[in-house]
Protein backbone atom coordinates (compact mmCIF):
# COMPACT_ATOMS: atom_id res chain seq x y z
CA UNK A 1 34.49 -102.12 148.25
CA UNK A 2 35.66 -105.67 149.33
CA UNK A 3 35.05 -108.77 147.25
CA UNK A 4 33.32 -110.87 150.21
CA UNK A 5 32.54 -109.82 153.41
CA UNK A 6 32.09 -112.27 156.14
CA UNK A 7 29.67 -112.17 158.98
CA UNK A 8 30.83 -114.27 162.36
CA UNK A 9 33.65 -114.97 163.39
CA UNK A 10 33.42 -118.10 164.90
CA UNK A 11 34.64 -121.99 163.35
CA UNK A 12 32.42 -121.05 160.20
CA UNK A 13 33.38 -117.69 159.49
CA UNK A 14 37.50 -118.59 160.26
CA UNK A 15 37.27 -121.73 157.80
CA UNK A 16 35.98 -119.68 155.39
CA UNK A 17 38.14 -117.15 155.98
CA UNK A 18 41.19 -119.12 155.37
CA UNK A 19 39.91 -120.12 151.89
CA UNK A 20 38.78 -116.55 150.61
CA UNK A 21 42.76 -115.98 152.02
CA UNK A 22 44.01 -118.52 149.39
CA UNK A 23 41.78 -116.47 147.09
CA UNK A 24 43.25 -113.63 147.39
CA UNK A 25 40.32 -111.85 147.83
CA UNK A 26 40.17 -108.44 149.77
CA UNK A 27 37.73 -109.56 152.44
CA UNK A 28 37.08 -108.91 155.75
CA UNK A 29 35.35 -110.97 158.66
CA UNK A 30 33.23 -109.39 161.07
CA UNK A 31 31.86 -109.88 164.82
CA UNK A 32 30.36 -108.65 167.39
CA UNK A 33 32.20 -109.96 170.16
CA UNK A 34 34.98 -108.68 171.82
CA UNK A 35 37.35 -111.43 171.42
CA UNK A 36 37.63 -114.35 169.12
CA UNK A 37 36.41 -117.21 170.89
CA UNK A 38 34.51 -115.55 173.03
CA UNK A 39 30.84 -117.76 172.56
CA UNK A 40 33.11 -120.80 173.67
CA UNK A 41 34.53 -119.17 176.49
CA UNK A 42 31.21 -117.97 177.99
CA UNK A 43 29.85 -121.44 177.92
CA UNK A 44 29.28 -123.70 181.55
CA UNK A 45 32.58 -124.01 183.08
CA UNK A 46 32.81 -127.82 183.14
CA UNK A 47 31.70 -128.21 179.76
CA UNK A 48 33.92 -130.92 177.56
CA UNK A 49 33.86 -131.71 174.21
CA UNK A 50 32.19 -135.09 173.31
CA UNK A 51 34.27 -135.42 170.16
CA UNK A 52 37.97 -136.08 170.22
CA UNK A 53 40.64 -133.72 169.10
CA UNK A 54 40.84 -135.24 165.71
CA UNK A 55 37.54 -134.47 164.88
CA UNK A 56 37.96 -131.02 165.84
CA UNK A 57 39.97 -129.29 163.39
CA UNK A 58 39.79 -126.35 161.16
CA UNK A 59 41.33 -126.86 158.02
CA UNK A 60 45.34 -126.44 157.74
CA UNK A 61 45.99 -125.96 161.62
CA UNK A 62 45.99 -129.45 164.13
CA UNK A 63 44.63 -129.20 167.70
CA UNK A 64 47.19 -129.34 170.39
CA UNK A 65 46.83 -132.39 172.95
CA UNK A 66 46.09 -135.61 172.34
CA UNK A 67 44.78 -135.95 169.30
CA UNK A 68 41.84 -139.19 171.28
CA UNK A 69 41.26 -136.86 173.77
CA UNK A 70 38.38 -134.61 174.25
CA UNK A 71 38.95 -130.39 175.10
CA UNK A 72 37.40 -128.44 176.90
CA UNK A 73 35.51 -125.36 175.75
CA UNK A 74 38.54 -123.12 176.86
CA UNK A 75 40.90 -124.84 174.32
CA UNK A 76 38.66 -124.80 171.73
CA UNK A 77 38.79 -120.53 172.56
CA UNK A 78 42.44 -120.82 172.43
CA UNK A 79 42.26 -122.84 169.16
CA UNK A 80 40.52 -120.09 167.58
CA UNK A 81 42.31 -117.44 168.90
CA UNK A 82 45.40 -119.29 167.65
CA UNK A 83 43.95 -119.59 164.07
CA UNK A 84 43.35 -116.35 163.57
CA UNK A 85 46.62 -115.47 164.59
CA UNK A 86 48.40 -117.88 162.30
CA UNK A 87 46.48 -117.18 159.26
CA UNK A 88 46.60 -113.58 159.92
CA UNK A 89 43.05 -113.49 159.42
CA UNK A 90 41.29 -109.92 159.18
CA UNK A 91 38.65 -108.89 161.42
CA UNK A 92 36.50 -106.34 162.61
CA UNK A 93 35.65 -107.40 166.43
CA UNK A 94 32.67 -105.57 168.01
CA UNK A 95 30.55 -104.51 165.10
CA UNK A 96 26.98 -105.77 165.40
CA UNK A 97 25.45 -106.44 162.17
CA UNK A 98 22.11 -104.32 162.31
CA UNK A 99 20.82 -104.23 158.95
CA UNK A 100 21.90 -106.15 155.36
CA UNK A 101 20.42 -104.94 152.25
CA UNK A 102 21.19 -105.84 148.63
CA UNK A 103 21.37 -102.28 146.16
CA UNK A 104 22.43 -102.39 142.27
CA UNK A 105 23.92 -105.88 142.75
CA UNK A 106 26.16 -104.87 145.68
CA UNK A 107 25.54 -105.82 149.56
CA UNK A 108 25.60 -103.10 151.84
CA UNK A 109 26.54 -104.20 155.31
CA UNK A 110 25.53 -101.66 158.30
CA UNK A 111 26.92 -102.56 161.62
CA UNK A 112 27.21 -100.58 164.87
CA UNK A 113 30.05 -98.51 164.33
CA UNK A 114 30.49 -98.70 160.21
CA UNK A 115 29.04 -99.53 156.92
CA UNK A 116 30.55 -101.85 154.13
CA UNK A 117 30.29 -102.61 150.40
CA UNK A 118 30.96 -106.05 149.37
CA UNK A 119 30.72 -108.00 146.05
CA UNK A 120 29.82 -111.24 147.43
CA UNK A 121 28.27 -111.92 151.18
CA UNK A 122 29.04 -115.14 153.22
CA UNK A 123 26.74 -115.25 156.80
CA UNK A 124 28.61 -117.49 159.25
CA UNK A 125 26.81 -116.33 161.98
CA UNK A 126 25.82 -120.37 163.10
CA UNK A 127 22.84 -121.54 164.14
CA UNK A 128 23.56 -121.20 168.23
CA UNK A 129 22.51 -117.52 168.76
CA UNK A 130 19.18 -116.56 169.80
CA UNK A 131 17.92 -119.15 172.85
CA UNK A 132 14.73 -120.83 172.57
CA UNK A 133 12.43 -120.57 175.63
CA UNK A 134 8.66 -122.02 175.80
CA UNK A 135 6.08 -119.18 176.09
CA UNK A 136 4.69 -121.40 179.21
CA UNK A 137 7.36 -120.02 181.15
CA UNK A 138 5.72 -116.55 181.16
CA UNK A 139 2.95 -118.60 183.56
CA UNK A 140 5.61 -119.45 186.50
CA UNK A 141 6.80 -116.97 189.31
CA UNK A 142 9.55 -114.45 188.99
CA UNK A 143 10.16 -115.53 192.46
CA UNK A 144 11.38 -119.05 189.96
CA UNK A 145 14.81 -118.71 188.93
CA UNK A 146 15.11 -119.26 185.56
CA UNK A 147 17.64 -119.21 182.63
CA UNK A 148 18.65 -120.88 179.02
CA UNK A 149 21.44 -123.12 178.85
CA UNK A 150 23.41 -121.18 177.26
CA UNK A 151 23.54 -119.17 180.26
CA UNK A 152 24.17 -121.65 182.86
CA UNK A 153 28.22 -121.31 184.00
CA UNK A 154 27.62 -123.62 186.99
CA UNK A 155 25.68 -124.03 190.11
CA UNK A 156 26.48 -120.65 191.78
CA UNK A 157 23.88 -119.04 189.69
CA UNK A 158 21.01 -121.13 191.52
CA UNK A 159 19.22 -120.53 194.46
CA UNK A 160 18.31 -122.86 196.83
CA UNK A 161 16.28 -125.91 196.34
CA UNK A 162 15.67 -128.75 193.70
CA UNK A 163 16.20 -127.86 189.93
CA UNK A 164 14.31 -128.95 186.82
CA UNK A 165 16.32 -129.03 183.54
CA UNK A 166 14.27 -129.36 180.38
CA UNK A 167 15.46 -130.64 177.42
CA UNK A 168 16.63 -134.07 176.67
CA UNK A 169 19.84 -133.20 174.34
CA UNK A 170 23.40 -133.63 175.31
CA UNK A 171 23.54 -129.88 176.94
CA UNK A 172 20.96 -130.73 179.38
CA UNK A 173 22.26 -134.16 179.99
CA UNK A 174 25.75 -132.83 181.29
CA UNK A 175 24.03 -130.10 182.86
CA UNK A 176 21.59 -132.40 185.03
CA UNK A 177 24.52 -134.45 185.41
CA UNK A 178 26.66 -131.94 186.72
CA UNK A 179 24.06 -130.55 189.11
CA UNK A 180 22.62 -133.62 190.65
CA UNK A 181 25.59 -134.10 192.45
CA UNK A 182 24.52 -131.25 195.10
CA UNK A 183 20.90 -130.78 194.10
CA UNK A 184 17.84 -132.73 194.06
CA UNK A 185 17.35 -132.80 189.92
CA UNK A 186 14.75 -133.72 187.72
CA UNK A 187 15.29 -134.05 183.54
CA UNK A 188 12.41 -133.39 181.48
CA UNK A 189 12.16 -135.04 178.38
CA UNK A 190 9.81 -135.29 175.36
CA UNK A 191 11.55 -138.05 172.87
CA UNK A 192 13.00 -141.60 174.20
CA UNK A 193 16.34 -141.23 175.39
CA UNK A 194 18.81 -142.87 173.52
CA UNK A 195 22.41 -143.43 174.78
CA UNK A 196 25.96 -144.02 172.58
CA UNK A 197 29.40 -144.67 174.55
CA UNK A 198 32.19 -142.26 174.20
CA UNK A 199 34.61 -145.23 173.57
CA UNK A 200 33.89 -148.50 172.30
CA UNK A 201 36.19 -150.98 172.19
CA UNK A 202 39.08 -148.83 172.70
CA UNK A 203 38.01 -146.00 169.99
CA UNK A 204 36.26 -143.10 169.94
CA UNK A 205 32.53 -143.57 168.45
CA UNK A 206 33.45 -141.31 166.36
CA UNK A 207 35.98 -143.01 164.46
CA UNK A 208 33.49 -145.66 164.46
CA UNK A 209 30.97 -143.41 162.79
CA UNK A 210 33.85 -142.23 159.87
CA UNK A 211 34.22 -145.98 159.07
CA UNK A 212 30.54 -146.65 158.76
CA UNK A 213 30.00 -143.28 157.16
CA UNK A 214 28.12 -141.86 158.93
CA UNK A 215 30.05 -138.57 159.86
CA UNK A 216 30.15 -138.06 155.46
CA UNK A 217 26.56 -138.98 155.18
CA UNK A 218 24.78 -136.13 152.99
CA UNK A 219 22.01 -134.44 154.07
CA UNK A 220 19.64 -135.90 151.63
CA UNK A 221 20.88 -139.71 151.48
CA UNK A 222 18.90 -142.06 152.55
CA UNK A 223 21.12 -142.35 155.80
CA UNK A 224 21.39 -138.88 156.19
CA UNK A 225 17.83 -138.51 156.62
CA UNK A 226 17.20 -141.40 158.51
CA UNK A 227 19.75 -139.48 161.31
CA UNK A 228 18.11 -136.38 160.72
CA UNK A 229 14.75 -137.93 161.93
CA UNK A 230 16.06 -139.89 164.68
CA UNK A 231 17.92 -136.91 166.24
CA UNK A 232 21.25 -137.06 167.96
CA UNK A 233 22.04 -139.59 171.06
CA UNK A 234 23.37 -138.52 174.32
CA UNK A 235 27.20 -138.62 173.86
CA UNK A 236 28.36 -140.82 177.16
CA UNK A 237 26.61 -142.97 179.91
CA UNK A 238 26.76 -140.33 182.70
CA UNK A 239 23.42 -139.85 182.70
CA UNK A 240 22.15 -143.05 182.20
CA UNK A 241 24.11 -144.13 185.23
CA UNK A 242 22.75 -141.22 187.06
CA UNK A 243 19.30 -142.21 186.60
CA UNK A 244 19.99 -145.49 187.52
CA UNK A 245 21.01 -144.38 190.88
CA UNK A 246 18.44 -142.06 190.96
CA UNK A 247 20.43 -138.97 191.04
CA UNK A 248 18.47 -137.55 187.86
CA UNK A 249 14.91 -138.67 188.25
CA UNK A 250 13.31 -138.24 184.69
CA UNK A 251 10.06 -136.17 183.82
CA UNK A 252 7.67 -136.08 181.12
CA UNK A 253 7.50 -133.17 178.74
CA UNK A 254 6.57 -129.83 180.15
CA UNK A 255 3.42 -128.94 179.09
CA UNK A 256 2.28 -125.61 181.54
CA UNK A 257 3.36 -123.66 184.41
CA UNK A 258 1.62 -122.14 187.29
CA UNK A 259 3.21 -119.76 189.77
CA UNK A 260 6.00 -122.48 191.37
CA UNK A 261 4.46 -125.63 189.62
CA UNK A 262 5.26 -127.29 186.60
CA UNK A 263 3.09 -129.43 184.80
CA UNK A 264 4.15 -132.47 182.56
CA UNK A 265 2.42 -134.48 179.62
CA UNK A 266 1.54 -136.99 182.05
CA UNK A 267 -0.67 -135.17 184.36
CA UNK A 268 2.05 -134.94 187.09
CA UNK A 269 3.13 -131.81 188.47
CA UNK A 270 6.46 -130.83 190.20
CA UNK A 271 6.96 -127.95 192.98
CA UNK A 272 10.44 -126.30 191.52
CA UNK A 273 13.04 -123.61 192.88
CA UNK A 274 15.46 -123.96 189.55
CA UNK A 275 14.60 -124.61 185.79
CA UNK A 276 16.97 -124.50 182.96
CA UNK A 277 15.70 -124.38 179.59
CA UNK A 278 17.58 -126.71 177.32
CA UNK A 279 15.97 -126.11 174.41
CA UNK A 280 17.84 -125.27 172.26
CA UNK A 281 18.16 -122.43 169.79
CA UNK A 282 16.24 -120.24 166.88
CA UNK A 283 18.36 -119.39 164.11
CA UNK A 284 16.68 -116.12 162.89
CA UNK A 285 18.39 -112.97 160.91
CA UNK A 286 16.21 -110.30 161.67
CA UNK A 287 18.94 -107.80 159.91
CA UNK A 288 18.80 -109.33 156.92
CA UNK A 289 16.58 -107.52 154.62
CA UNK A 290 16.83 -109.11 151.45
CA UNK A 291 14.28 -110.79 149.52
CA UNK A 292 14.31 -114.14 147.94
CA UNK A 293 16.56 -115.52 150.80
CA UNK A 294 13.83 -117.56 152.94
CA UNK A 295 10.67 -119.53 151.90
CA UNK A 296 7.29 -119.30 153.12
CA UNK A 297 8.18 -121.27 155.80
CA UNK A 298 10.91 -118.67 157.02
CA UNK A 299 13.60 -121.32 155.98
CA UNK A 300 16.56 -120.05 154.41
CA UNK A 301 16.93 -121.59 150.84
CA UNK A 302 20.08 -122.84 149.45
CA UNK A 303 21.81 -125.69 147.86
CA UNK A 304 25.20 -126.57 150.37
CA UNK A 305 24.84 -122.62 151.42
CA UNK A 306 24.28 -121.42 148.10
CA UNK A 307 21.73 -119.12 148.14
CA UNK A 308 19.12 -118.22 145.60
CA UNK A 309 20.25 -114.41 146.02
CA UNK A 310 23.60 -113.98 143.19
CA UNK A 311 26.19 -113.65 145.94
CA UNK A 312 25.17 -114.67 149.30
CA UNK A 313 26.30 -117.42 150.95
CA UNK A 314 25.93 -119.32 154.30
CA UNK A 315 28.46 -121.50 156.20
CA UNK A 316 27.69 -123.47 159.38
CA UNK A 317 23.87 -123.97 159.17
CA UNK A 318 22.76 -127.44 160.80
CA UNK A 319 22.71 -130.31 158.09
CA UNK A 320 24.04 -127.71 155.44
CA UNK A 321 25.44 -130.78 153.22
CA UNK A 322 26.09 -133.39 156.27
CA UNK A 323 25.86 -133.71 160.28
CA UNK A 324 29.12 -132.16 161.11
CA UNK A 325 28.39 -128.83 158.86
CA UNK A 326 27.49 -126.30 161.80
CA UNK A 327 31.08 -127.94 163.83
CA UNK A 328 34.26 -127.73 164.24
CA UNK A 329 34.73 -130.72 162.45
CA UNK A 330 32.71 -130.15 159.31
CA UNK A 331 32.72 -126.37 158.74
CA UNK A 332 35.91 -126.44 156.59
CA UNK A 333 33.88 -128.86 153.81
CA UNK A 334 31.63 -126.41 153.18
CA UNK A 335 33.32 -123.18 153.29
CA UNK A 336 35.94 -124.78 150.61
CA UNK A 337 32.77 -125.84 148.73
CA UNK A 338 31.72 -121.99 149.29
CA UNK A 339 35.12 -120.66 148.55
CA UNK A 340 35.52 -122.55 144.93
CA UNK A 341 31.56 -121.19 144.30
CA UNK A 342 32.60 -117.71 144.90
CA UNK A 343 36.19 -118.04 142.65
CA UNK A 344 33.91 -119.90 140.03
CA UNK A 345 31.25 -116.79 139.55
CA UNK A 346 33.86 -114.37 139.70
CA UNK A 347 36.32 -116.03 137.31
C-alpha cells in the first residue's frame, strides 16, 4: 500500500513528486514511456521554447544555459532526466495505466504489467495526450498524407507537393514557418491572428507579463478570464514576416474535404498533397472509472486539482489555478498547493 501514487511522469508528475518527497510519503510515480523525457524528445526536431530559461524551472533545480535564453525541446528532456536523477525520484517507467477504480476508500491502480494500492491518487498525466483531428478528414484521400502535429519531426515525413497546416496556434505557426522555406504552404486559420514579440525592449515578454501580472493571474480573476477568452498570441514575428513575403499564404477555416480538395469557410477550395492537423489536443481518461470525478459536461471537477472524490488529485490541467499551470513554469505552484492538501487530510 503506498500513501499517493502518481500517474505521469512528466513536469507535473516530477514537481509533485519532489513535494510528496519532502513528505515523506511512500509514493511512487508512474509512466508509460520508456524514458523520462521522452514526450519532449519525440517532438519536431527544430522545435524551441518560446519562454526563456527562467521561466522554465521545476521547483528546487535551475536550468542550465542562459538563464534569457530559450531551449530547445532536447534540453528540456535532459532537464527532466536530470531532475529525476537529483531528487532520486521513484518511478515505474513503462506501465500503462489501463484501468483506475476507487474500492473501500482505497484506489486501485491497474497498469500493464502490475497493480497498486494507494491512499491518495494524484493524475499528472497533462493535458497533451490524445491528438485532436476533425472528422472531415475521413472525406479526403488516403492517397493525402496526413498527420497531427504532434507527429510532425520535420519535412522528411512529407511527400511531394504544397502542404496545408491547420491550426492557427503557436505549433502550427513554427511548423508553417519551418516548412515554407522548401514548400509551397498555406495556414489555415479560424480566429484573428494576433502576434506578441519574443523581446521587447531588451526583455523577454515574459518578464514583461510577471510585472504586469499576468503570468500570476488566477483562473477566475477578472484578467484571468479575460486571457482565457482571448486565447494565447503567436509567440514571435516569424510568421507574420512570412506572410508578409508571402511564404505562408493564409486560409480560412477548414470546413470539408473531398478526395484531394479542401474546402474553407469562405467558399474557396485548395488542391493539397500535405496537411498537418494543428489542432490541438483532447484531454480524456478513459481508464479512470470512478464516479463523481467529471460533470455532465465530461469536465473534470475540482477546485486548484482538488477533486470532489476524498483523495484524488490532478496536477498540470490547462488554467488549473493560472496560465502557466499545465508548464514547466507553473506546475510546481500547484503540486505544492496539492502536496500541503494531501499532508493536511492525512495529518
Amino acid at each position: 500500500m503506498y500513501d499517493t501514487i502518481v500517474i505521469g511522469a512528466g513536469q507535473a508528475g516530477l514537481a509533485a513528486g519532489y513535494y510528496l518527497k519532502q513528505l515523506r510519503q511512500k509514493f511512487l510515480i508512474l509512466d508509460k514511456a520508456a524514458e523520462i523525457g521522452e514526450s519532449w524528445k519525440e517532438r519536431y526536431d527544430s522545435l524551441v521554447l518560446f519562454t526563456p530559461r527562467r521561466y522554465n524551472l521545476l521547483p528546487g533545480l535551475p536550468f542550465n544555459g542562459e538563464n534569457n535564453g530559450f531551449p530547445t525541446k532536447d534540453e528540456v528532456a535532459v532537464y527532466l532526466k536530470s531532475y529525476v536523477g537529483i531528487f532520486k525520484l521513484p518511478i515505474q517507467l513503462k506501465s500503462e495505466v489501463v484501468h483506475v477504480s476507487k474500492v473501500n476508500g482505497v484506489f486501485l491502480i491497474i497498469t500493464n504489467h502490475n497493480e497498486y494500492q494507494a491512499k491518495n491518487l494524484i493524475i499528472a498525466a497533462g493535458p497533451f495526450q490524445t491528438p485532436k483531428i476533425p472528422s472531415i478528414s475521413r472525406n479526403i484521400s488516403s492517397a493525402i498524407f496526413q498527420l497531427h502535429s504532434s507527429q510532425y519531426k520535420n519535412l522528411k515525413q512529407l511527400t511531394a507537393g504544397n502542404v496545408l497546416v491547420v491550426g492557427g496556434g503557436n505549433s502550427g505557426a513554427q511548423i508553417a514557418v519551418e516548412l515554407s522555406k522548401e514548400r509551397t504552404t498555406y495556414l489555415a486559420h479560424s480566429k484573428k491572428l494576433r502576434y506578441f514579440p519574443l523581446i521587447f525592449q531588451k526583455k523577454s515578454i515574459f518578464w514583461w507579463f510577471e510585472k504586469m501580472g499576468i503570468l500570476h493571474a488566477k483562473n477566475h480573476s477578472l484578467l484571468g478570464r479575460l486571457i482565457q477568452r482571448k486565447g494565447d498570441p503567436i509567440f514571435g514575428l516569424q510568421l507574420k514576416d512570412a506572410i508578409k513575403q508571402n511564404e505562408v499564404v493564409l486560409k480560412k477555416r477548414v470546413v470539408n474535404g473531398k478526395q484531394n480538395v479542401v474546402i474553407f469557410e469562405d467558399g474557396s477550395m485548395l488542391e493539397v498533397n500535405n496537411i498537418i492537423w494543428a489542432t490541438g489536443f483532447e484531454f480524456i481518461l478513459p481508464w479512470l472509472k470512478i464516479e463523481g470525478v467529471l460533470n455532465e459536461k465530461g469536465e473534470i471537477v475540482h477546485r486548484r486539482g482538488v477533486s470532489n472524490v476524498t483523495g484524488l488529485y490532478f496536477v498540470g490541467l490547462q488554467w488549473q489555478y493560472r496560465r502557466g499551470s499545465a508548464l514547466l513554469q507553473g506546475v510546481g505552484y500547484d503540486a505544492k498547493f496539492i502536496a500541503e492538501s494531501i499532508k493536511n487530510l492525512t495529518s
